[in-house]
C-alpha atoms as a PDB file:
ATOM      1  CA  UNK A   1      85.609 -57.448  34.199  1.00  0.00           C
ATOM      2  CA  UNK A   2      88.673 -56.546  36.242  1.00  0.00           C
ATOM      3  CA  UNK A   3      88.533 -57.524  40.227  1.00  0.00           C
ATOM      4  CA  UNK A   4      88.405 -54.483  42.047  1.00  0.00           C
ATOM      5  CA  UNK A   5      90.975 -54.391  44.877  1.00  0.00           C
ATOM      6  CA  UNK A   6      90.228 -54.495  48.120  1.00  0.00           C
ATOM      7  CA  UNK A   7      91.176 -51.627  49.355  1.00  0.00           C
ATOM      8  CA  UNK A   8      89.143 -49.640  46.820  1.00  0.00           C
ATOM      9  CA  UNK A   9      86.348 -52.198  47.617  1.00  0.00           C
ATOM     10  CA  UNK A  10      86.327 -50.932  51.597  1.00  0.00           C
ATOM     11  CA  UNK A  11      86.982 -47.116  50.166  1.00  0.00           C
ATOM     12  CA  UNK A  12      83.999 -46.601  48.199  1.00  0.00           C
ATOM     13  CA  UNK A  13      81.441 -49.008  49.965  1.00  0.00           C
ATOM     14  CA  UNK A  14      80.533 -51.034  46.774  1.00  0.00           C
ATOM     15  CA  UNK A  15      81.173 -54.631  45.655  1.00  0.00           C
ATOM     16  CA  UNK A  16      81.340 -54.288  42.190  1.00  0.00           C
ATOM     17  CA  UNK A  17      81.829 -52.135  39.940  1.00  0.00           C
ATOM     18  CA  UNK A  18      82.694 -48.011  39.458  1.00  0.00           C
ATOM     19  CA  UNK A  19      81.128 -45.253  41.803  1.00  0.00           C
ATOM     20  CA  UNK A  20      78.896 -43.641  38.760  1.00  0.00           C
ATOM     21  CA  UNK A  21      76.975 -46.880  38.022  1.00  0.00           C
ATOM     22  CA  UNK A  22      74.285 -47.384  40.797  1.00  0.00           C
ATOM     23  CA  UNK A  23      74.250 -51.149  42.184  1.00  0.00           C
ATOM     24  CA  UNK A  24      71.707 -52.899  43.305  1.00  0.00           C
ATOM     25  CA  UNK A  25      71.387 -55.430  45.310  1.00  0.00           C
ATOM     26  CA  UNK A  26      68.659 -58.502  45.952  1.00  0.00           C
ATOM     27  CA  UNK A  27      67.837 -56.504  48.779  1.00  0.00           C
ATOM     28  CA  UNK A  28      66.980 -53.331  46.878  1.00  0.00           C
ATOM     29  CA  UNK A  29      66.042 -54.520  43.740  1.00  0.00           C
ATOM     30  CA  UNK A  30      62.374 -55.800  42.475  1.00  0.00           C
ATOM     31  CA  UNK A  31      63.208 -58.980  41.095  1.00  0.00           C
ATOM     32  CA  UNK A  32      65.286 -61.211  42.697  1.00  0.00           C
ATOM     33  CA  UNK A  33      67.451 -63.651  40.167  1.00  0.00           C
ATOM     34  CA  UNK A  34      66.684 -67.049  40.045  1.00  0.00           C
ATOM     35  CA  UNK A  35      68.527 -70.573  38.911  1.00  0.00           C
ATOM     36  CA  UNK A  36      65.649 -69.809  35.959  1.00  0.00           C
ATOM     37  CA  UNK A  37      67.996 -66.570  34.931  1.00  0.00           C
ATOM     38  CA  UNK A  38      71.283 -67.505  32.669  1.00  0.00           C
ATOM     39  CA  UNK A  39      73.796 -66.105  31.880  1.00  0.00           C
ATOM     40  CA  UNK A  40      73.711 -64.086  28.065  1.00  0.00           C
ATOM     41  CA  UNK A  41      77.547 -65.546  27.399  1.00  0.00           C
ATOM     42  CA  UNK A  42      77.943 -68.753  28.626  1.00  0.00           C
ATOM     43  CA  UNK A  43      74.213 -70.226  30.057  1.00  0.00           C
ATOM     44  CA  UNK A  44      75.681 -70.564  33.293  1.00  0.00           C
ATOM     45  CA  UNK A  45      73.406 -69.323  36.302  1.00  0.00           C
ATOM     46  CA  UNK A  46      73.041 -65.183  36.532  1.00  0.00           C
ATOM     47  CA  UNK A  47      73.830 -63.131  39.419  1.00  0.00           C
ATOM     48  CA  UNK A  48      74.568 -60.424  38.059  1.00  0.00           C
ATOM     49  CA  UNK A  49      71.995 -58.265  35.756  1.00  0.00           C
ATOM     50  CA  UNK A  50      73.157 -55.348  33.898  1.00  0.00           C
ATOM     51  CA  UNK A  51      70.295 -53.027  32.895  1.00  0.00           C
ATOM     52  CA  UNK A  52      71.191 -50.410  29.644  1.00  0.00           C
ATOM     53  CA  UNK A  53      68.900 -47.684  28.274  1.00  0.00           C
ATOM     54  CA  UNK A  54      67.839 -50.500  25.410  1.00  0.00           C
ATOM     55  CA  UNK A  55      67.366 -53.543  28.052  1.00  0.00           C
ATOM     56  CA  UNK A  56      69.380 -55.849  30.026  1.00  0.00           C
ATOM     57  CA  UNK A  57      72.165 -58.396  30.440  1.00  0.00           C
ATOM     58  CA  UNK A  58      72.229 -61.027  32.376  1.00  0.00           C
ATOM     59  CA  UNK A  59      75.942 -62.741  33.680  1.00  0.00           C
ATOM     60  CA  UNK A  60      78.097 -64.881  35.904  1.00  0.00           C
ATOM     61  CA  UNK A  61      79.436 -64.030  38.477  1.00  0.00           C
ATOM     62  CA  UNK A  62      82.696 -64.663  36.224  1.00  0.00           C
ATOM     63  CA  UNK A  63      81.479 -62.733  32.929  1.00  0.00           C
ATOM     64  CA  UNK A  64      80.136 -60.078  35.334  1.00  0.00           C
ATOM     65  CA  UNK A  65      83.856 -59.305  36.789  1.00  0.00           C
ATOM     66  CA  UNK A  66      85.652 -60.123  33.130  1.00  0.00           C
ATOM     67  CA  UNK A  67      83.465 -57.615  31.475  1.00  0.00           C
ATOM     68  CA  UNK A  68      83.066 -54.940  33.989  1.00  0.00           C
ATOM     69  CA  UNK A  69      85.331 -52.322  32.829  1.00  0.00           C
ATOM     70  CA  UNK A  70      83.060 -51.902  29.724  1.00  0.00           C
ATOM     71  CA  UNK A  71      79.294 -52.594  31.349  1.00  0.00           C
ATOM     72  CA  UNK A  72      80.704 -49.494  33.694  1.00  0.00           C
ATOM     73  CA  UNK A  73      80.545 -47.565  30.799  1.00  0.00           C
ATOM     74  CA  UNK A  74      76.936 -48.292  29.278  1.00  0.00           C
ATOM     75  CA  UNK A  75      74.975 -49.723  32.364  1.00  0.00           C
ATOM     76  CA  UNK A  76      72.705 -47.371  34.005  1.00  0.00           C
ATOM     77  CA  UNK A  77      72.041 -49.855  36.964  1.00  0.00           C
ATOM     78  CA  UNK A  78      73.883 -53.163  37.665  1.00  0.00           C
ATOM     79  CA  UNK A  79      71.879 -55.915  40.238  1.00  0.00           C
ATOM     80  CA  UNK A  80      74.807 -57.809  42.067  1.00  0.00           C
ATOM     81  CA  UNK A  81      73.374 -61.102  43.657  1.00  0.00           C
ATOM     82  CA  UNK A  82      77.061 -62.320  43.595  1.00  0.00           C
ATOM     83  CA  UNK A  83      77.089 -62.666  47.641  1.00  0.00           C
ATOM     84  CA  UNK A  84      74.797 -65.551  47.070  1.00  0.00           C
ATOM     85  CA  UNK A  85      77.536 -67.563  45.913  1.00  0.00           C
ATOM     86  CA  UNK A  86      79.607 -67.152  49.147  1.00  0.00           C
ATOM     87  CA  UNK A  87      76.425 -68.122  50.837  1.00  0.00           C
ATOM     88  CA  UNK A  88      76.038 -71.311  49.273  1.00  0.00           C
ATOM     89  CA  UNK A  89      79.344 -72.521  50.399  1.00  0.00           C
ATOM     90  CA  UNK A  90      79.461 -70.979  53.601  1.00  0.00           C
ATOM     91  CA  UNK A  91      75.915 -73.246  54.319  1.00  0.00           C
ATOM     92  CA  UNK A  92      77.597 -76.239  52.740  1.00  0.00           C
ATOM     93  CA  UNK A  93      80.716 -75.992  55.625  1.00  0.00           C
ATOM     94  CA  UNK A  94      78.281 -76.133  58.567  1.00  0.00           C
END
């Protein structure tokens, strides 16, 4: 997946991804990932799931962005827990 810049970041309200692809979040979404959920390419931990009219993905944060050009395409809803990584750090500086 391709970063999205900034600019179109603050333009369209979104995090991640394209404007036709609903995106959930773990505040909207029923499930919640958890270190339990890995990711489908590498078995890293998943924060991002990709659901598709036959089932679901699971990624990295990494995969996620590397791949999202194409999930745009075929997702019908992606769940972005990928905030939960700045978290983490941002707990570990205090």
């Amino acid at each position: 997946m391709s970063e999205l810049p900034a600019q179109r970041e603050r333009q369209t309200g979104q995090r991640w991804l394209h404007s036709d692809v609903s995106t959930l979040t773990a505040d909207n979404a029923q499930d919640a990932l958890t270190a339990a959920d890995r990711c489908d390419a590498c078995g890293a931990q998943a924060y991002v799931r990709v659901l598709l009219p036959a089932g679901e993905l699971l990624f990295c944060a990494h995969h996620a962005r590397k791949h999202s050009e194409k999930l745009a395409t075929v997702a019908t809803h992606i769940q972005d827990e990928s905030d939960r990584l700045h978290e983490s750090a941002d707990t570990a500086e205090d």
